[in-house]
Protein backbone atom coordinates (compact mmCIF):
# COMPACT_ATOMS: atom_id res chain seq x y z
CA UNK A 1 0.00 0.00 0.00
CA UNK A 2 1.41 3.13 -1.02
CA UNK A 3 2.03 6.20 1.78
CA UNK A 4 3.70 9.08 2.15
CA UNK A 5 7.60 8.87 3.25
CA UNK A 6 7.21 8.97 7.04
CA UNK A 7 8.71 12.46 8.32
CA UNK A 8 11.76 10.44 10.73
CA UNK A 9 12.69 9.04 6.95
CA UNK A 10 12.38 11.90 4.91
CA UNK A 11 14.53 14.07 7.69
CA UNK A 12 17.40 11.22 7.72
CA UNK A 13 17.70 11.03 3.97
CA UNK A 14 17.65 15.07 3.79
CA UNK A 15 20.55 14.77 6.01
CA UNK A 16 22.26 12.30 4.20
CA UNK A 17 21.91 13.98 1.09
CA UNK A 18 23.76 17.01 2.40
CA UNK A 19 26.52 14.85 3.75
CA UNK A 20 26.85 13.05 0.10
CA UNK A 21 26.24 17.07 -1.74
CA UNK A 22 29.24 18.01 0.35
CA UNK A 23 31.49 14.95 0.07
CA UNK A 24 30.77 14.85 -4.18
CA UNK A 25 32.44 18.08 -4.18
CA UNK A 26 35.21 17.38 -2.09
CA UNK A 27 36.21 14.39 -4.48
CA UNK A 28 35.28 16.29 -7.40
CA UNK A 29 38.04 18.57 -6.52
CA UNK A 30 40.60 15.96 -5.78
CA UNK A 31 40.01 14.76 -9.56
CA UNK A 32 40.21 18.22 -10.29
CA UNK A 33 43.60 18.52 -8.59
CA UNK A 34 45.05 15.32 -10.26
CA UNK A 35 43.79 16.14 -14.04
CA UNK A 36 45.53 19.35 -13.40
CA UNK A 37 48.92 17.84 -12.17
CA UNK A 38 48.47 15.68 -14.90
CA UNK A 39 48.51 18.59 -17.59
CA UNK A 40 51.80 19.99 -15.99
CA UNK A 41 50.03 22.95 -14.42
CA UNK A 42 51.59 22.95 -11.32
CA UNK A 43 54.29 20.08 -10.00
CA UNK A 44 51.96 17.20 -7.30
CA UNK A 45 54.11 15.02 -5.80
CA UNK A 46 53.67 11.42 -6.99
CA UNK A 47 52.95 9.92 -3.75
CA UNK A 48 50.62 12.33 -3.08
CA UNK A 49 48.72 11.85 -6.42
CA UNK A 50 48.46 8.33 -5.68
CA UNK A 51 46.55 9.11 -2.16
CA UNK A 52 44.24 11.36 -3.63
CA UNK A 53 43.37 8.66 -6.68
CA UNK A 54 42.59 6.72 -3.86
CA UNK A 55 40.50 8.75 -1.87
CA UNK A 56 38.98 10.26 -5.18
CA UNK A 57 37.98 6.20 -5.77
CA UNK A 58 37.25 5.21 -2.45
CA UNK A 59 35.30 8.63 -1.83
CA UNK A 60 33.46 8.60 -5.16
CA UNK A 61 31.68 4.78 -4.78
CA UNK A 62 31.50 5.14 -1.54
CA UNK A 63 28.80 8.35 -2.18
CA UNK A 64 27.87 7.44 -5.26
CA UNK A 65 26.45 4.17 -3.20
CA UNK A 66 25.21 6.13 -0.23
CA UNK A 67 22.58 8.63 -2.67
CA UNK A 68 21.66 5.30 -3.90
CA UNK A 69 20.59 3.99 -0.21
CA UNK A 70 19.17 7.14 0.81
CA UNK A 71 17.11 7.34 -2.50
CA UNK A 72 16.19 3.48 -2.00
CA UNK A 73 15.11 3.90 1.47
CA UNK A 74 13.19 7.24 1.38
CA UNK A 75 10.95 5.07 -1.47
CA UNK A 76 10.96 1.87 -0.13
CA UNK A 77 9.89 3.65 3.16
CA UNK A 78 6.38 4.45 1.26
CA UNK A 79 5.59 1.19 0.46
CA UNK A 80 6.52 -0.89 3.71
CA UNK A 81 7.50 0.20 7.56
CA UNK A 82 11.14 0.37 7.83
CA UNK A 83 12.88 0.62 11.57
CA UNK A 84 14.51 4.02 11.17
CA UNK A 85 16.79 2.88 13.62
CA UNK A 86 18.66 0.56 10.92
CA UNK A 87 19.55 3.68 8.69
CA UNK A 88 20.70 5.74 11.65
CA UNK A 89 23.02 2.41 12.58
CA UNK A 90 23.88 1.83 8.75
CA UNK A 91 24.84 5.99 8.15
CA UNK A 92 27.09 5.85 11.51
CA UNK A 93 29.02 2.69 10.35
CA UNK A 94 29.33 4.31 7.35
CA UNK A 95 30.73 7.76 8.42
CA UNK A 96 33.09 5.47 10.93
CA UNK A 97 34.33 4.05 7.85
CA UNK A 98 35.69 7.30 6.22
CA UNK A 99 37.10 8.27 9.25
CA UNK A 100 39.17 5.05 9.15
CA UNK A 101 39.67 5.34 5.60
CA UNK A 102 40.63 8.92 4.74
CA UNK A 103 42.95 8.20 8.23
CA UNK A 104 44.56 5.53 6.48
CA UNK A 105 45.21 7.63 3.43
CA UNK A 106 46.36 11.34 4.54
CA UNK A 107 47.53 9.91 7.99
CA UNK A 108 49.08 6.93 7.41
CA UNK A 109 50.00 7.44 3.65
CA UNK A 110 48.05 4.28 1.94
CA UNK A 111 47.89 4.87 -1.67
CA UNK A 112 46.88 1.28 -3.13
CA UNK A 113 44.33 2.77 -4.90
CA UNK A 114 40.18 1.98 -4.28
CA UNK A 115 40.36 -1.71 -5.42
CA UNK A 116 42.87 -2.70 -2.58
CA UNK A 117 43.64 -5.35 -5.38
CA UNK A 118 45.94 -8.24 -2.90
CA UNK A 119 48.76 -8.14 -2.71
CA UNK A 120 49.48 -4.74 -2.82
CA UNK A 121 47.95 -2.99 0.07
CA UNK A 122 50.85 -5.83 2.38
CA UNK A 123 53.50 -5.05 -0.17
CA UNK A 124 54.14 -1.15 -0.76
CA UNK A 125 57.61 -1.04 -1.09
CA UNK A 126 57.47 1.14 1.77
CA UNK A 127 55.26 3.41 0.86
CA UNK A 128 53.09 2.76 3.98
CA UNK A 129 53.41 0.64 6.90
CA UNK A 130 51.03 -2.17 7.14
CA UNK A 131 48.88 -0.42 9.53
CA UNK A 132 47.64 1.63 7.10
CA UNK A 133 46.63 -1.07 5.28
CA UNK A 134 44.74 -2.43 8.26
CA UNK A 135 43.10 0.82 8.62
CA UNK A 136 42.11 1.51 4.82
CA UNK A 137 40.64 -2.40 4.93
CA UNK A 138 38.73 -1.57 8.43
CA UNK A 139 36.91 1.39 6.74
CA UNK A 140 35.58 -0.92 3.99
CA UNK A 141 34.48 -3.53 6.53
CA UNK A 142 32.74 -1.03 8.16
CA UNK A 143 30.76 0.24 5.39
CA UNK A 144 29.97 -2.96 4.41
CA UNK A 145 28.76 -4.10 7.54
CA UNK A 146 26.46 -1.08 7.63
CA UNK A 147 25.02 -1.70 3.71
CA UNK A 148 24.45 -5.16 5.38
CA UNK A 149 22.12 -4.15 8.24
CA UNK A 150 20.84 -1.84 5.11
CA UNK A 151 19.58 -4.45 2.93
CA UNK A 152 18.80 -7.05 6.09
CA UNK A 153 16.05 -4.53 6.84
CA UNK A 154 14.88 -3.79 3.33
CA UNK A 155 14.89 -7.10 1.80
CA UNK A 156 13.01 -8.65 5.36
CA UNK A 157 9.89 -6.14 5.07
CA UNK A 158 9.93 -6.54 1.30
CA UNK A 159 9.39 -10.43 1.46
CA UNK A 160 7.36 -9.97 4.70
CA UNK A 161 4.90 -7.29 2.70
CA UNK A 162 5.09 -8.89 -0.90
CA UNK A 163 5.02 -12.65 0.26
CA UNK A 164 8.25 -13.51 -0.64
CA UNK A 165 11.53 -12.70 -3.49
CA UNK A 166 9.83 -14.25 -6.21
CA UNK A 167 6.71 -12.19 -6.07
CA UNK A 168 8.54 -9.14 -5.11
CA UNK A 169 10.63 -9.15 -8.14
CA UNK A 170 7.04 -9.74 -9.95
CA UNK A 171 7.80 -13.13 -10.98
CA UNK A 172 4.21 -14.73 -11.37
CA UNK A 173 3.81 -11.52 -14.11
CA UNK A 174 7.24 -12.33 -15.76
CA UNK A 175 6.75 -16.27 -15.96
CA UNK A 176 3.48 -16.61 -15.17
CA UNK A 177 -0.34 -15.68 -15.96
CA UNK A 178 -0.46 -12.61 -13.17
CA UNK A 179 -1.89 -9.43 -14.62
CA UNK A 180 0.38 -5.88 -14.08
CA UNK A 181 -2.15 -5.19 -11.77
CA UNK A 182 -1.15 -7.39 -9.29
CA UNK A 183 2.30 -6.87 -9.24
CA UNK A 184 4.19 -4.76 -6.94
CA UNK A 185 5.32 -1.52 -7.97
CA UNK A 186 8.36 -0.65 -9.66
CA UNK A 187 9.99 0.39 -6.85
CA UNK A 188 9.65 -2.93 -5.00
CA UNK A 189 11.14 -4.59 -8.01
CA UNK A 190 14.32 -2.84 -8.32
CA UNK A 191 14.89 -2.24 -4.73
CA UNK A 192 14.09 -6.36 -4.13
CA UNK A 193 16.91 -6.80 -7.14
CA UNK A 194 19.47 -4.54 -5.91
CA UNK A 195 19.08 -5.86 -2.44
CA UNK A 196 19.62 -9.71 -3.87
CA UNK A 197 22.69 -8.94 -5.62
CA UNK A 198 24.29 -6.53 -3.45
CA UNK A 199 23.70 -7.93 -0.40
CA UNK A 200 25.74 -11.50 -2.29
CA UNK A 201 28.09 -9.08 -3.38
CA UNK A 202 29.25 -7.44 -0.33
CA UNK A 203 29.09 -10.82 1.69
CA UNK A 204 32.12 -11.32 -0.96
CA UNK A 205 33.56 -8.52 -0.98
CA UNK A 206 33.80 -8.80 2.84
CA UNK A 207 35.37 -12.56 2.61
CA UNK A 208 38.50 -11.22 0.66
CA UNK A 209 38.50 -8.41 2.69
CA UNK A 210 38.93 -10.29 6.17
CA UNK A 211 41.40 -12.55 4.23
CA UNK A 212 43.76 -9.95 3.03
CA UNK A 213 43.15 -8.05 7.04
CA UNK A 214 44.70 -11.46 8.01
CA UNK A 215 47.33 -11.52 5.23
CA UNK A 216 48.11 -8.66 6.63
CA UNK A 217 48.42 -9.46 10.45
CA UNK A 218 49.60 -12.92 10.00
CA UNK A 219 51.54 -12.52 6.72
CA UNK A 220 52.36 -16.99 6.78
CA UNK A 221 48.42 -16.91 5.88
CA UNK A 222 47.96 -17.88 2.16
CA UNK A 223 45.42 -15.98 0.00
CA UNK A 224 45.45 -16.67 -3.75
CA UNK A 225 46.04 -14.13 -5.68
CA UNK A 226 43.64 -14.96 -8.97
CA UNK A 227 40.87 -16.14 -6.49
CA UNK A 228 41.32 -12.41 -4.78
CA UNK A 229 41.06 -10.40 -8.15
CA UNK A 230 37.90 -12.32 -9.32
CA UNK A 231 36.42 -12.10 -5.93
CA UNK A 232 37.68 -7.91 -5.47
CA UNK A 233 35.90 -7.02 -8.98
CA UNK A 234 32.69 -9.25 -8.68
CA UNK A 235 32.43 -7.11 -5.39
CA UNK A 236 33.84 -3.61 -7.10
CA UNK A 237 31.62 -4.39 -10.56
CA UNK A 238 28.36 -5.31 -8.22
CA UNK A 239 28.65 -2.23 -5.29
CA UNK A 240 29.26 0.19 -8.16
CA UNK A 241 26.42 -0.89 -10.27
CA UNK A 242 23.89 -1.05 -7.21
CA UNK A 243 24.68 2.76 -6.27
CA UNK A 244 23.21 3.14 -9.81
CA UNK A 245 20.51 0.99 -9.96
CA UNK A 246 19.13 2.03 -6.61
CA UNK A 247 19.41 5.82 -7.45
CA UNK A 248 16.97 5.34 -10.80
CA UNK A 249 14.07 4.30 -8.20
CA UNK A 250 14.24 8.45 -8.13
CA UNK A 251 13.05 8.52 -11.81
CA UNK A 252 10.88 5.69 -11.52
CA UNK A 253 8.88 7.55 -8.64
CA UNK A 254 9.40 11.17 -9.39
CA UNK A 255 8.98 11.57 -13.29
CA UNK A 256 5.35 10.27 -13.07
CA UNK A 257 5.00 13.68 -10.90
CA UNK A 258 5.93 15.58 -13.60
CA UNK A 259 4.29 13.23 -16.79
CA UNK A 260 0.91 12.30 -15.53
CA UNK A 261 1.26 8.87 -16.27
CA UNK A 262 1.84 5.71 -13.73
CA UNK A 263 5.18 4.02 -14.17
CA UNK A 264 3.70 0.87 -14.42
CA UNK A 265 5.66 -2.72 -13.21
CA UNK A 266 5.03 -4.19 -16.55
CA UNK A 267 6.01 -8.38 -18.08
CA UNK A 268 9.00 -6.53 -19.89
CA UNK A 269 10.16 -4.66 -16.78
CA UNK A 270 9.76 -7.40 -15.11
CA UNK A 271 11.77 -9.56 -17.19
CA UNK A 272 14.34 -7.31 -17.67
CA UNK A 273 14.96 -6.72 -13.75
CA UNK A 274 15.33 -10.58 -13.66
CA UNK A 275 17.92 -10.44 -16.36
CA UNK A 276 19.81 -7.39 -14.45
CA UNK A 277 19.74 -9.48 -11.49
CA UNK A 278 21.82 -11.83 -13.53
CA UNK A 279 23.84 -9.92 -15.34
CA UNK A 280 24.96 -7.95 -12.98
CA UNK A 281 26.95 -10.54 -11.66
CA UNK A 282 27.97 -12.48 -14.45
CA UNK A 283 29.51 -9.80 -16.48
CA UNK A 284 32.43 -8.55 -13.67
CA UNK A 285 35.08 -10.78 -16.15
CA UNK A 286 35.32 -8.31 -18.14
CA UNK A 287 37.42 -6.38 -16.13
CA UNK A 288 40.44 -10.03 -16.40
CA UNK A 289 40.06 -9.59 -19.52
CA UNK A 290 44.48 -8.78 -19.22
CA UNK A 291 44.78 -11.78 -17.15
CA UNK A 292 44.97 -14.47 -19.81
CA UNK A 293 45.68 -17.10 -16.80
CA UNK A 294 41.38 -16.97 -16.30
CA UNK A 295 39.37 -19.59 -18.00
CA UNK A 296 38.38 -18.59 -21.30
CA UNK A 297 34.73 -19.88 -20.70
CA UNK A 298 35.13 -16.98 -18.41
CA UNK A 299 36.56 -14.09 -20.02
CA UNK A 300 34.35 -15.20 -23.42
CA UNK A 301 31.06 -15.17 -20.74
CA UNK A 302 32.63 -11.57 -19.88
CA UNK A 303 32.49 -10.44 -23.41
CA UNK A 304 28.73 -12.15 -23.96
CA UNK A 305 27.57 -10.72 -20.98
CA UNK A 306 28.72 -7.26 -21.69
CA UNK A 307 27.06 -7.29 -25.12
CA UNK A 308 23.55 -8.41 -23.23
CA UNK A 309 23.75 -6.20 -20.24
CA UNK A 310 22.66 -2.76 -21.92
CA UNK A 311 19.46 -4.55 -23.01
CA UNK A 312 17.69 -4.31 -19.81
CA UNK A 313 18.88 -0.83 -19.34
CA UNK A 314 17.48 0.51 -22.40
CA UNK A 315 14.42 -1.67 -22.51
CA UNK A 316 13.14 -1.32 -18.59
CA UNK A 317 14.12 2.81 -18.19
CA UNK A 318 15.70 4.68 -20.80
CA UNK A 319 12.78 3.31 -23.94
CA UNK A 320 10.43 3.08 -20.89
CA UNK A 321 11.17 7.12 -20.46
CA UNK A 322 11.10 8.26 -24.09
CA UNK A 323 7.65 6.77 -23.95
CA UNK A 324 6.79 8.67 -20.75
CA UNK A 325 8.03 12.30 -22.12
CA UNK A 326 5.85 11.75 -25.57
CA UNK A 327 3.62 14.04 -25.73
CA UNK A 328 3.41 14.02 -21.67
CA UNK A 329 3.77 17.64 -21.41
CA UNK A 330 6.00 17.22 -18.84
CA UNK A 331 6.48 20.20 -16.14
CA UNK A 332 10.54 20.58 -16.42
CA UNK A 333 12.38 22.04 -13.45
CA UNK A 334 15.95 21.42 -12.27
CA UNK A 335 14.95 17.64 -10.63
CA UNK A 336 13.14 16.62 -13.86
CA UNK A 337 15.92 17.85 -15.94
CA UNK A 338 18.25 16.50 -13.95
CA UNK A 339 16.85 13.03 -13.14
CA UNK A 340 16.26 12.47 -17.38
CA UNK A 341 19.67 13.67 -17.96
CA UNK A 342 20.68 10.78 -15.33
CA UNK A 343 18.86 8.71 -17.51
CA UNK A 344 20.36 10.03 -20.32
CA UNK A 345 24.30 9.47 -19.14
CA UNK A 346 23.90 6.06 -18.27
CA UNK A 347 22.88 4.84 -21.53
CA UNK A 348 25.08 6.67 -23.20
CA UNK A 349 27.99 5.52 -20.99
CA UNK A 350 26.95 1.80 -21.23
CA UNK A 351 28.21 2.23 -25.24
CA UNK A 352 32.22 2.66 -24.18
CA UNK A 353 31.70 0.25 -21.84
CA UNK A 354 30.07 -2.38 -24.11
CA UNK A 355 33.29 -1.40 -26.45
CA UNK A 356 36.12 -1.92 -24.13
CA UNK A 357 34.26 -5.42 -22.85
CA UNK A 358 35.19 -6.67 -26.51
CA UNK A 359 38.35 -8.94 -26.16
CA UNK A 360 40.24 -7.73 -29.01
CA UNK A 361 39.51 -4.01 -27.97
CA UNK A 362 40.08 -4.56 -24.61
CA UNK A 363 43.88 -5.42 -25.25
CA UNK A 364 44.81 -2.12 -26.81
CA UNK A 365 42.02 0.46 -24.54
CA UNK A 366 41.76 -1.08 -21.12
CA UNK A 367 44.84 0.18 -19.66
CA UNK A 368 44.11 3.26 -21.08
CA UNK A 369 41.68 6.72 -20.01
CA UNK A 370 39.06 5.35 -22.44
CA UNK A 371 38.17 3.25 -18.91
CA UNK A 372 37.82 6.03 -16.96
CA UNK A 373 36.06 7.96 -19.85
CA UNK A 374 33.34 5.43 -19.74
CA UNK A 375 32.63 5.49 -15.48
CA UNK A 376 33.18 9.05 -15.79
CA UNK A 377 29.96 9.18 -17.76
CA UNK A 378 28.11 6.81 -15.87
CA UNK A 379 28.74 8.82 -12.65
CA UNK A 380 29.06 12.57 -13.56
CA UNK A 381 26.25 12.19 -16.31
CA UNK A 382 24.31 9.29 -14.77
CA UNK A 383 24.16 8.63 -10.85
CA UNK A 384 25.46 11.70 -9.54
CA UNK A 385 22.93 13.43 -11.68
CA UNK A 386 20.14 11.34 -10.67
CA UNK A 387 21.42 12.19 -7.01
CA UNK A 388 21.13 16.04 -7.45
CA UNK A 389 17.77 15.63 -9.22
CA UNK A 390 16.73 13.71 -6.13
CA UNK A 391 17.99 16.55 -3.69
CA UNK A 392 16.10 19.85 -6.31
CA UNK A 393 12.77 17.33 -5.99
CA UNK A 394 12.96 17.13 -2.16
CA UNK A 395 13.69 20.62 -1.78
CA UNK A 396 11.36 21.93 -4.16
CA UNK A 397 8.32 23.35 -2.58
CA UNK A 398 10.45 25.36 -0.76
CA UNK A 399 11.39 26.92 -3.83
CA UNK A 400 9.92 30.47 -5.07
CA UNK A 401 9.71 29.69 -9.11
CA UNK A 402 10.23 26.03 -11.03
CA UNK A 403 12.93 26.61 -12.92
CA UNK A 404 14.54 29.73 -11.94
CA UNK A 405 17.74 31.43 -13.79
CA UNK A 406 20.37 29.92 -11.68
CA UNK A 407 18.86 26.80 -12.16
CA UNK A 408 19.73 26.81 -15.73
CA UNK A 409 22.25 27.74 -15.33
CA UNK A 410 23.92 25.34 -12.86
CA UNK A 411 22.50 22.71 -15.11
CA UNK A 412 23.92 24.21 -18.38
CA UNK A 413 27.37 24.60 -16.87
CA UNK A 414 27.34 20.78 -15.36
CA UNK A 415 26.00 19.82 -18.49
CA UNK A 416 28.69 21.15 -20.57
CA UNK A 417 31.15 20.59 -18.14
CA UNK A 418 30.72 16.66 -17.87
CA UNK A 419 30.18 15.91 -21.41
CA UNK A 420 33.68 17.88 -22.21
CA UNK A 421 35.50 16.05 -19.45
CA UNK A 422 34.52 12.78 -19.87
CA UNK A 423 34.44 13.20 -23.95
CA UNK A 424 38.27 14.04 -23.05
CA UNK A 425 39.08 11.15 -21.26
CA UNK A 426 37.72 8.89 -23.98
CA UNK A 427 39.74 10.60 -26.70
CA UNK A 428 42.41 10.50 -24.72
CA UNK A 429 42.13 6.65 -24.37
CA UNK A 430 41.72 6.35 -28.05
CA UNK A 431 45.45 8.13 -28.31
CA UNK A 432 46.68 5.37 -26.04
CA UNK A 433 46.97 7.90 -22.68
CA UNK A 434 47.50 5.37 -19.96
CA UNK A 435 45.23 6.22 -17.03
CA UNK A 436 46.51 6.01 -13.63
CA UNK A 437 49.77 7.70 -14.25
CA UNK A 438 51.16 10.64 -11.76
CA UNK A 439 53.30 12.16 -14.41
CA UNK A 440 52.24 12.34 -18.12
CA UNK A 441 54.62 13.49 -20.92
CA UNK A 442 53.74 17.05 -22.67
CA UNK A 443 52.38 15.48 -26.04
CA UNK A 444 49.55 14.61 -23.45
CA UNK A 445 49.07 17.94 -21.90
CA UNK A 446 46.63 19.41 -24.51
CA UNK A 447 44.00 16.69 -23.85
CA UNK A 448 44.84 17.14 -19.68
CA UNK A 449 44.48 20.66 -19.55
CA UNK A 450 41.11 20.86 -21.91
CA UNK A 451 40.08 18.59 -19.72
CA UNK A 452 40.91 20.48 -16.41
CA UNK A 453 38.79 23.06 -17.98
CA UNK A 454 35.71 20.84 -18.34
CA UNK A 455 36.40 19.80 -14.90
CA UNK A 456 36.55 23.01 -13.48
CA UNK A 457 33.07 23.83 -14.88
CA UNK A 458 31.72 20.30 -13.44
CA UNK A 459 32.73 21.54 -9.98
CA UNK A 460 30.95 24.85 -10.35
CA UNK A 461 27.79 23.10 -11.75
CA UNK A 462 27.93 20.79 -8.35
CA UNK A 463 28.52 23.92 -6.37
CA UNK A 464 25.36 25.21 -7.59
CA UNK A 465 23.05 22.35 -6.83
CA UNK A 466 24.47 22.41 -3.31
CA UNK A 467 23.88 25.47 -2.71
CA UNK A 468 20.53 25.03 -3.81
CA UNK A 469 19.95 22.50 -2.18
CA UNK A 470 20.71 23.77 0.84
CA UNK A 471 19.42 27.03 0.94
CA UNK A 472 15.96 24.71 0.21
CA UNK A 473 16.54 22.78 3.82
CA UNK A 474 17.33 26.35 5.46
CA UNK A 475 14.15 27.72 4.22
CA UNK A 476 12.24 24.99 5.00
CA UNK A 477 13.37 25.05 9.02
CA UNK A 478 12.37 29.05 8.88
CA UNK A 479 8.93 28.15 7.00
């Protein structure tokens, strides 16, 4: 039964959404800073670069993932009676892991990037002492003991309400003779998905964590290396994904607002949630594609996978949204605008990705910015975007006029500011610029510096819906 988002929700997730609007722009400027160094414009040391890649990674997922809960929860909360308790619990775990983590980094100097890819955070060549190590690992356990308790809660009052996974992920419509009607919403779907595959993705993620915290203490203690890659990117490949796939429940709910029309838990969507649920964790091989010592049934199902996995995306929200805005007259102001450009980024960012998963591409553009060309889309243009829609929607009674000049403006400027910078990093990957260097040679600078511009103007346009965003809270208290 639907309801409003009870008031102790709605007040959490405003608060969370601050947290995340300040923290985006904090690691926004740390990329910034690097594609700067990068273009020679002022001298970083290389150590140094290498700690704020990490905390740009680490920092980046980590609040890409945490819009995604808060916009999960504040939904889910409308549908079935969450203990508020369990997000206060999960956001404090959370915040304990930064602490730990950004400790680890400016404190105790860890630079082994966000994947803490074994063996490398034990073996730094003295670049940090093992207890950094221990630290930067005892963040992540932390946060992923808190998305845990997260999707404990959700997925229990989902089955409890919907009578079980199969009919909350609308099952009995997909394979059987149920009519749309009787099928939970849309919401229900993809929050029942996410919370399947995330939830069997962090309980990974956490095994090689506690095995390389142990490596680490005990160093006799054996961990295989191949097992640990496959096992750190079905976890990396599956959290990342989730942030993205909870934050569209935003469009899912709020578009209808603005369009009229019902979005409707249809056979389709319903099929093609089922197939996300798969593919989400199938495809992570196509990040060994390098590593020709994986099965080939493996990297070949990588390469399958990735050609399959932008089916569901197109067919269950982007076609699903064309269809919507058709002749909808839809009422645009900065959240609409913001949540279809969301839309917008992701499927466009699912093509370079779909590209590099190609074997014989991969060898030549995987090593190279064309990888972080591709993410950068799907974050700056997708899930972040979807994430400041989200915060202009619940701010936006508060509001004087719709769509107000700054408002174009701040969306104009991050507009133009992400397409530029990630366009950059994808021509710079077709010129063979290695990503994840400290130092790049001149003949690069041209592409660095363009894109430090771009950059620059993706900072301002995040400033802007802050600010907003903000200033919407503040004049809510004084209302």
């Amino acid at each position: 039964m639907l309801m409003s988002t009870p008031r102790n929700h709605a007040n959490a997730v405003k608060l969370t959404m601050l947290l995340a609007g300040v923290v985006l722009i904090l690691m926004m400027a740390f990329g910034l800073v690097m594609r700067a160094a990068q273009g020679g414009l002022f001298e970083l040391d290389p150590a140094f670069f290498y700690r704020l890649m990490t905390a740009h990674g680490a920092g980046m997922v980590g609040v890409a993932a945490l819009t995604g809960a808060a916009v999960l929860w504040y939904f889910v909360s409308r549908y079935v009676d969450l203990i508020e308790g369990v997000y206060w619990a999960f956001l404090g775990l959370f915040l304990l892991g930064v602490v730990l983590i950004l400790g680890s980094i400016f404190v105790g100097g860890y630079g082994g990037a966000w994947t803490f890819l074994f063996p490398l955070p034990a073996i730094s060549g003295g670049a940090w002492e093992a207890s950094a190590a221990v630290a930067f690992i005892l963040g992540y356990i932390s946060i992923g003991v808190g998305f845990l308790l997260f999707y404990l809660e959700v997925g229990r009052k989902i089955v409890a309400a919907y009578g079980g996974i199969g009919r909350a992920l609308a099952w009995p419509l997909a394979f059987g003779g149920a009519q749309p009607d009787d099928a939970p919403p849309p919401t229900i779907v993809a929050a029942m998905a996410t919370t399947v595959f995330n939830t069997i993705g962090i309980v990974v993620g956490a095994t090689v964590l506690v095995s390389s915290l142990v490596n680490l203490l005990v160093p006799g203690f054996a961990v295989d290396a191949l097992l640990a890659k496959n096992m750190i990117y079905f976890f990396g490949h599956v959290f990342i994904n989730a942030s993205i796939y909870m934050a569209v429940i935003a469009v899912y709910e709020i578009v209808p607002e603005y369009t009229g029309k019902p979005w409707k838990t249809t056979r389709p969507f319903a099929l093609a949630w089922t197939a996300i649920l798969l593919f989400v964790m199938a495809v992570y091989p196509h990040h060994l594609l390098q590593d020709t010592v994986m099965p080939a049934w493996a990297l070949v199902m990588g390469q399958i996978v990735s050609y399959l996995s932008g089916i569901p995306l197109l067919v269950v929200t982007a076609f699903a949204l064309c269809v919507y805005l058709r002749g909808s007259n839809i009422r645009w102001d900065l959240a609409s605008a913001l949540l279809v450009l969301g839309v917008a980024g992701w499927s466009v960012g699912s093509a370079p990705a779909i590209i590099d998963g190609m074997i014989s591409v991969n060898k030549l553009m995987h090593n190279t910015q064309w990888v972080p060309g591709h993410f950068h889309i799907y974050l700056i243009l997708g899930e972040v975007a979807m994430a400041f829609g989200f915060m202009a929607w619940l701010v936006k009674d508060a509001r004087a006029s719709e769509f107000t000049g700054i408002d174009r403006l701040g969306l104009g400027i991050y507009l133009l500011g992400g397409t530029g910078f990630t366009l950059m990093f994808l021509i710079s990957g077709a010129l063979s610029v290695p990503r994840r260097w400290a130092v790049h040679a001149e003949e690069w600078f041209l592409q660095d510096r363009i894109a430090t511009g771009f950059g620059a103007l993706v900072v301002l346009g995040a400033l802007i819906f802050v600010a907003l965003y903000a200033k919407g809270l503040s004049a809510r208290r004084e209302s």
